[in-house]
PDB file of N, CA and C in Angstrom:
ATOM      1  N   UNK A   1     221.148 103.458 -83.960  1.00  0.00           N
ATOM      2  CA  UNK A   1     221.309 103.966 -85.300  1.00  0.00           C
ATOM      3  C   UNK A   1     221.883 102.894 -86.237  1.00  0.00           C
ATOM      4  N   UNK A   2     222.735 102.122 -85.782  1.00  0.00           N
ATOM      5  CA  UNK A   2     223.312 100.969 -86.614  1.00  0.00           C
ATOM      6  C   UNK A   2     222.364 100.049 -86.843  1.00  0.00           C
ATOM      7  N   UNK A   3     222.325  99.736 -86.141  1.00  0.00           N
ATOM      8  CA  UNK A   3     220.499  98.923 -86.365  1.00  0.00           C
ATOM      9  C   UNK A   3     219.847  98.983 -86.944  1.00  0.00           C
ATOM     10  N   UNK A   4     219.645 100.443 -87.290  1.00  0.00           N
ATOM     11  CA  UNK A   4     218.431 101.064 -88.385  1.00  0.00           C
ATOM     12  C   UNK A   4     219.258 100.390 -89.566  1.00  0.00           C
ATOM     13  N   UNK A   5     220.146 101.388 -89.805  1.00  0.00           N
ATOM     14  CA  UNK A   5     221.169 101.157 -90.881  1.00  0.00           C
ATOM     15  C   UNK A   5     221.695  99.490 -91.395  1.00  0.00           C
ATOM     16  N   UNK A   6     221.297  99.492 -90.797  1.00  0.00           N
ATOM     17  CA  UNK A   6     222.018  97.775 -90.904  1.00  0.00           C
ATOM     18  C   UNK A   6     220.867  96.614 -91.051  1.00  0.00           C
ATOM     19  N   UNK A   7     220.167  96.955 -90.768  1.00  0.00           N
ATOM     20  CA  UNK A   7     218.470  96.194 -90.820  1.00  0.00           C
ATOM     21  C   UNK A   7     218.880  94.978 -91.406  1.00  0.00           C
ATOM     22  N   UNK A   8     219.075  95.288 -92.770  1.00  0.00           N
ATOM     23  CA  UNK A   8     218.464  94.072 -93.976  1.00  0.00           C
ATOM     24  C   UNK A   8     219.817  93.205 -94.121  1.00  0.00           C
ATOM     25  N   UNK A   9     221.290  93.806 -93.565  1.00  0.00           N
ATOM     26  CA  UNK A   9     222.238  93.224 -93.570  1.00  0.00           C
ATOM     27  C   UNK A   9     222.413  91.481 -93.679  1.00  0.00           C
ATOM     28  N   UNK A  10     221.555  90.818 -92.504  1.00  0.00           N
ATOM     29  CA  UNK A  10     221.572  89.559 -92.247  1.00  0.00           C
ATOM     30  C   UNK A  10     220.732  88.702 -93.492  1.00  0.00           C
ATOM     31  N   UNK A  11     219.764  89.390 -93.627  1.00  0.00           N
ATOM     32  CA  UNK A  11     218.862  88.674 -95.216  1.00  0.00           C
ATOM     33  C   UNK A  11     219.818  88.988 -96.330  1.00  0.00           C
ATOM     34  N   UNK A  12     219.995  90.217 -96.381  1.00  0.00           N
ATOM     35  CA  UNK A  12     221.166  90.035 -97.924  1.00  0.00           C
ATOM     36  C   UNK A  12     222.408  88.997 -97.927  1.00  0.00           C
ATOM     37  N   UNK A  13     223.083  89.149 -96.868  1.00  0.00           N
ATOM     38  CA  UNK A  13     224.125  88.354 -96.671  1.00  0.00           C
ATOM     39  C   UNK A  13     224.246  87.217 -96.977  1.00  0.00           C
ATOM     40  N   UNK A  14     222.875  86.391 -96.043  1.00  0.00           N
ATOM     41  CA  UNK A  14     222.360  85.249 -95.976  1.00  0.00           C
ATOM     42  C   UNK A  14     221.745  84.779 -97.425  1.00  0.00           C
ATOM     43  N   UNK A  15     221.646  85.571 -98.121  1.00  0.00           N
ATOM     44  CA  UNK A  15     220.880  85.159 -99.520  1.00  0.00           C
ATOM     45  C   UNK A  15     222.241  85.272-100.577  1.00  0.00           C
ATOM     46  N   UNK A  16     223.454  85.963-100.428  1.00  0.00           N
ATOM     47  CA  UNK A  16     224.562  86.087-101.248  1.00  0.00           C
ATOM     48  C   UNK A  16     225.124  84.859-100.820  1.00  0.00           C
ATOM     49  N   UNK A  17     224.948  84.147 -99.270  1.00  0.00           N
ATOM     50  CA  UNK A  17     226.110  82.993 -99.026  1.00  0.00           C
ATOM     51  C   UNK A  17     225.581  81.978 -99.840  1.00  0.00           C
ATOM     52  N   UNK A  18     223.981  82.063 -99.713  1.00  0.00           N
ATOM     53  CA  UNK A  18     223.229  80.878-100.601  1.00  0.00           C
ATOM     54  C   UNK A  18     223.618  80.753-102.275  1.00  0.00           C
ATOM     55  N   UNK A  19     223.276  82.120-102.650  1.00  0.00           N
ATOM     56  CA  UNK A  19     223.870  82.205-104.203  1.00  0.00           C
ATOM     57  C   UNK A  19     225.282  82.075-104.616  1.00  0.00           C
ATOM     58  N   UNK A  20     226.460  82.306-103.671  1.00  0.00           N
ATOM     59  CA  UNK A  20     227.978  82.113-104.277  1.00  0.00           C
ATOM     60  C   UNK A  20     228.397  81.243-103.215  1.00  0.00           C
ATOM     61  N   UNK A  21     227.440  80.577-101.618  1.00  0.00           N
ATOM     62  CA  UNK A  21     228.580  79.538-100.994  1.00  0.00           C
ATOM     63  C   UNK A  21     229.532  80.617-100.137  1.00  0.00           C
ATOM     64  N   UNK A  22     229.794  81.579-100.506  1.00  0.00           N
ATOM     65  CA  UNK A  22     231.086  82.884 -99.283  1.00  0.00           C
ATOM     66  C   UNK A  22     230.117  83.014 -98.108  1.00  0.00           C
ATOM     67  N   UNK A  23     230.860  82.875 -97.133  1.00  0.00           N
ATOM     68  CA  UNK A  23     230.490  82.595 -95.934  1.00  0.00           C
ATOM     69  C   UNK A  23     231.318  84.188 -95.169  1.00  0.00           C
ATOM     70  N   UNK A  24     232.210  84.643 -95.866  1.00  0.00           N
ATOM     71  CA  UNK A  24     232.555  85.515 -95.088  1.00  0.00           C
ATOM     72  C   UNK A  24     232.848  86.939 -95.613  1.00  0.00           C
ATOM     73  N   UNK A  25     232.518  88.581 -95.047  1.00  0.00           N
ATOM     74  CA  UNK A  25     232.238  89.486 -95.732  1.00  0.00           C
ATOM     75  C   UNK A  25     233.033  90.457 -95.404  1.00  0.00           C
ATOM     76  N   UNK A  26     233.866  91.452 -96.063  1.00  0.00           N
ATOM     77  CA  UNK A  26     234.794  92.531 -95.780  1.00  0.00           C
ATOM     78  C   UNK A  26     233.419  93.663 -95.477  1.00  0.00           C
ATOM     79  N   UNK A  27     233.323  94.228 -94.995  1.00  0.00           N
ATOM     80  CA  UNK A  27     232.413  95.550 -94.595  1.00  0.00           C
ATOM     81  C   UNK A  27     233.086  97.086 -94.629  1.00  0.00           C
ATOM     82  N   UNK A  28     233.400  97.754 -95.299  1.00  0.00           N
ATOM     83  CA  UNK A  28     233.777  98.472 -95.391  1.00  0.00           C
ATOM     84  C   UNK A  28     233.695  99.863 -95.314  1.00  0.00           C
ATOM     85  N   UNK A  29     234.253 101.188 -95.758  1.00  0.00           N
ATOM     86  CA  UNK A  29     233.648 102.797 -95.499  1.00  0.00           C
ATOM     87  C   UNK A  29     232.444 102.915 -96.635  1.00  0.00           C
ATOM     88  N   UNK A  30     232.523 102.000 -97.871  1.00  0.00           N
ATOM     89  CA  UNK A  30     231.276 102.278 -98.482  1.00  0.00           C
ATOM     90  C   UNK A  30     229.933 101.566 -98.173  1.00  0.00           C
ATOM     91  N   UNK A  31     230.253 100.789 -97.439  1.00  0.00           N
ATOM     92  CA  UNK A  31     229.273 100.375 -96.790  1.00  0.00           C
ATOM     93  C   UNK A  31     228.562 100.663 -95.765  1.00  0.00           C
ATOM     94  N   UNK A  32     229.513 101.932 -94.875  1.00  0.00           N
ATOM     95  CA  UNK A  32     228.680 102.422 -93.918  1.00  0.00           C
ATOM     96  C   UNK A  32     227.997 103.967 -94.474  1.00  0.00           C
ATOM     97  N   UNK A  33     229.103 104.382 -95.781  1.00  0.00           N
ATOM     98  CA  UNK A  33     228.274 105.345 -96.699  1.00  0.00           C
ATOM     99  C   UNK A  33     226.912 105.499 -97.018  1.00  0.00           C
ATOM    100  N   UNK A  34     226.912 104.484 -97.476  1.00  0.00           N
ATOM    101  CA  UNK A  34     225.665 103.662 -98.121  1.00  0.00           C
ATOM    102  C   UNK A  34     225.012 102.312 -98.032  1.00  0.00           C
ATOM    103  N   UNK A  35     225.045 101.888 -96.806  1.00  0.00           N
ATOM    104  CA  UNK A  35     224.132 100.606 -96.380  1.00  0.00           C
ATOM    105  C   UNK A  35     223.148 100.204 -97.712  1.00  0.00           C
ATOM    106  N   UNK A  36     222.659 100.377 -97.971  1.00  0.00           N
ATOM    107  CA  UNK A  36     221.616  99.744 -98.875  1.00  0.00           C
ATOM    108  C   UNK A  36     221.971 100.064-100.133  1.00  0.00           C
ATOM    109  N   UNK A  37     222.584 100.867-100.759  1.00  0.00           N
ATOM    110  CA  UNK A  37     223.385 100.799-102.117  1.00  0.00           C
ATOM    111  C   UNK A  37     224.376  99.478-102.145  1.00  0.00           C
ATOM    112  N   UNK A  38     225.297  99.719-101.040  1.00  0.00           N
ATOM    113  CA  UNK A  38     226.493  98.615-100.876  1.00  0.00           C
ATOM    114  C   UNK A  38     225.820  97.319-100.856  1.00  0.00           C
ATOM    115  N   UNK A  39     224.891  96.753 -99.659  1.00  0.00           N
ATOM    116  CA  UNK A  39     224.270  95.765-100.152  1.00  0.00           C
ATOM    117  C   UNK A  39     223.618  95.062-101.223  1.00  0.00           C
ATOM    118  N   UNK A  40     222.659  96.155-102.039  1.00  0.00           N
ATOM    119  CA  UNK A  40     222.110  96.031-103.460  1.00  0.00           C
ATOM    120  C   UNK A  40     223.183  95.501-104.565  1.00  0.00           C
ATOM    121  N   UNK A  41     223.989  96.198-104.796  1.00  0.00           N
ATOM    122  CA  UNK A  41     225.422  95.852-105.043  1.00  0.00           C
ATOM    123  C   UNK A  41     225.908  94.583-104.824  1.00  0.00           C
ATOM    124  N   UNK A  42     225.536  93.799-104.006  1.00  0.00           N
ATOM    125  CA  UNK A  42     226.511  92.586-103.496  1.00  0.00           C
ATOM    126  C   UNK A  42     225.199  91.690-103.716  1.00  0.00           C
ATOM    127  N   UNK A  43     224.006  91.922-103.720  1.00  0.00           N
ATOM    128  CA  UNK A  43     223.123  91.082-104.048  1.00  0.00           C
ATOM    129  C   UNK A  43     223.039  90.713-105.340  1.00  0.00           C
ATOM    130  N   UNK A  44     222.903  91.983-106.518  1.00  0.00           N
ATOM    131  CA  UNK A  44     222.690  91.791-107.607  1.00  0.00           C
ATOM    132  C   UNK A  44     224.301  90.859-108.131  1.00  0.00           C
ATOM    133  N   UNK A  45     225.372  91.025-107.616  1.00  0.00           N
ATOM    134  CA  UNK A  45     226.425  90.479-108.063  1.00  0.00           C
ATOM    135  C   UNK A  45     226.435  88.957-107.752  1.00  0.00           C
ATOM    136  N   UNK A  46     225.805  88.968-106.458  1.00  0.00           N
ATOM    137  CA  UNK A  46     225.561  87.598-106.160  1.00  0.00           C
ATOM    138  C   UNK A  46     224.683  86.567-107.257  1.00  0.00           C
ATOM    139  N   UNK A  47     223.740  86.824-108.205  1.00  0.00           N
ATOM    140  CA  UNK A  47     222.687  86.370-109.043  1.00  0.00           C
ATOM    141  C   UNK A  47     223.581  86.558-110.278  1.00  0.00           C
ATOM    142  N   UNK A  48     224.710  87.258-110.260  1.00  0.00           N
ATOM    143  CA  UNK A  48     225.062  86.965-111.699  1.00  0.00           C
ATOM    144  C   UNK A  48     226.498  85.902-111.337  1.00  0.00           C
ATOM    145  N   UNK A  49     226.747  86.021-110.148  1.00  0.00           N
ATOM    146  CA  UNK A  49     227.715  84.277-109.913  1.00  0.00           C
ATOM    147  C   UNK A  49     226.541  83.150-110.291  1.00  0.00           C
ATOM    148  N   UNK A  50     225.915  82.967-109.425  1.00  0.00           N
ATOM    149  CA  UNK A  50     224.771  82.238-109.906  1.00  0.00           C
ATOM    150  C   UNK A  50     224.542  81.744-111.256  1.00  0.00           C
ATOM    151  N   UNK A  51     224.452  82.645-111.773  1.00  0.00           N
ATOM    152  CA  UNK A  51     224.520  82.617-113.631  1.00  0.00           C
ATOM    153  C   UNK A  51     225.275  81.545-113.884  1.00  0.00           C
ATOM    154  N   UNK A  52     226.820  82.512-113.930  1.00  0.00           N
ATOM    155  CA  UNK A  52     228.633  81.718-114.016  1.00  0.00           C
ATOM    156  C   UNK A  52     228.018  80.337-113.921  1.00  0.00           C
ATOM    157  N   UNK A  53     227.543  79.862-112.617  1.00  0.00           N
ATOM    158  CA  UNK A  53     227.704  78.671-112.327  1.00  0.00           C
ATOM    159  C   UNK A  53     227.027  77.538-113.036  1.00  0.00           C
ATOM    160  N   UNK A  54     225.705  78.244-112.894  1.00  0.00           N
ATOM    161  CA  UNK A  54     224.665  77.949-113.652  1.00  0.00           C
ATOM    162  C   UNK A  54     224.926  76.898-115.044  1.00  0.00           C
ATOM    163  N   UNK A  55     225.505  78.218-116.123  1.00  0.00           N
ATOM    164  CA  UNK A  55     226.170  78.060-117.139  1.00  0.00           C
ATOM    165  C   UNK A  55     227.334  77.214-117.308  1.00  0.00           C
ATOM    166  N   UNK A  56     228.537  76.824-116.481  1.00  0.00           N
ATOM    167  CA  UNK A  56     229.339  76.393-116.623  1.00  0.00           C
ATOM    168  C   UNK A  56     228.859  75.150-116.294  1.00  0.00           C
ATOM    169  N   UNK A  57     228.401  74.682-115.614  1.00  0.00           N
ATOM    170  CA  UNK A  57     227.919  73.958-115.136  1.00  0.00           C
ATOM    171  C   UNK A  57     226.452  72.692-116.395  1.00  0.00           C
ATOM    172  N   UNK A  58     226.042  73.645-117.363  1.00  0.00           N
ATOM    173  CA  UNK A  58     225.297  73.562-118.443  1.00  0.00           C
ATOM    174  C   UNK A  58     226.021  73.152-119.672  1.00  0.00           C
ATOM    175  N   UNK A  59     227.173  73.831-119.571  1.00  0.00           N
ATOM    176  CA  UNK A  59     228.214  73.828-120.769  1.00  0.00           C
ATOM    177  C   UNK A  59     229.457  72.092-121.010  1.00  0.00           C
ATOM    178  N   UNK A  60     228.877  71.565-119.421  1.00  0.00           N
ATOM    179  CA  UNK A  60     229.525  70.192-119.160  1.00  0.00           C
ATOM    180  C   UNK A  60     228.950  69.528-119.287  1.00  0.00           C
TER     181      UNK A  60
END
């Protein structure tokens, strides 16, 4: 059952360490709530660090 639930875990993860560099992840009760909300969540947040960086990085 975790397995199911947990599927896409390693690709999201792996694509948030790429976009912010964090290598390491708190997992929590909303995350076993909602596996794929919680992840979606941490992806889309991941692309707007990205941005931050992006930008700051533009602004020098």
């Amino acid at each position: 059952m975790c397995a199911d639930l947990f599927r896409d875990f390693q690709f999201g993860l792996k694509l948030i360490q790429q976009n912010t560099g964090r290598n390491t992840f708190e997992i929590g009760p909303e995350a076993v709530q909602n596996p794929n909300k919680y992840l979606s969540d941490l992806v889309v947040a991941s692309y707007g660090a990205t941005t931050k960086v992006a930008d700051a990085r533009a602004a020098t």
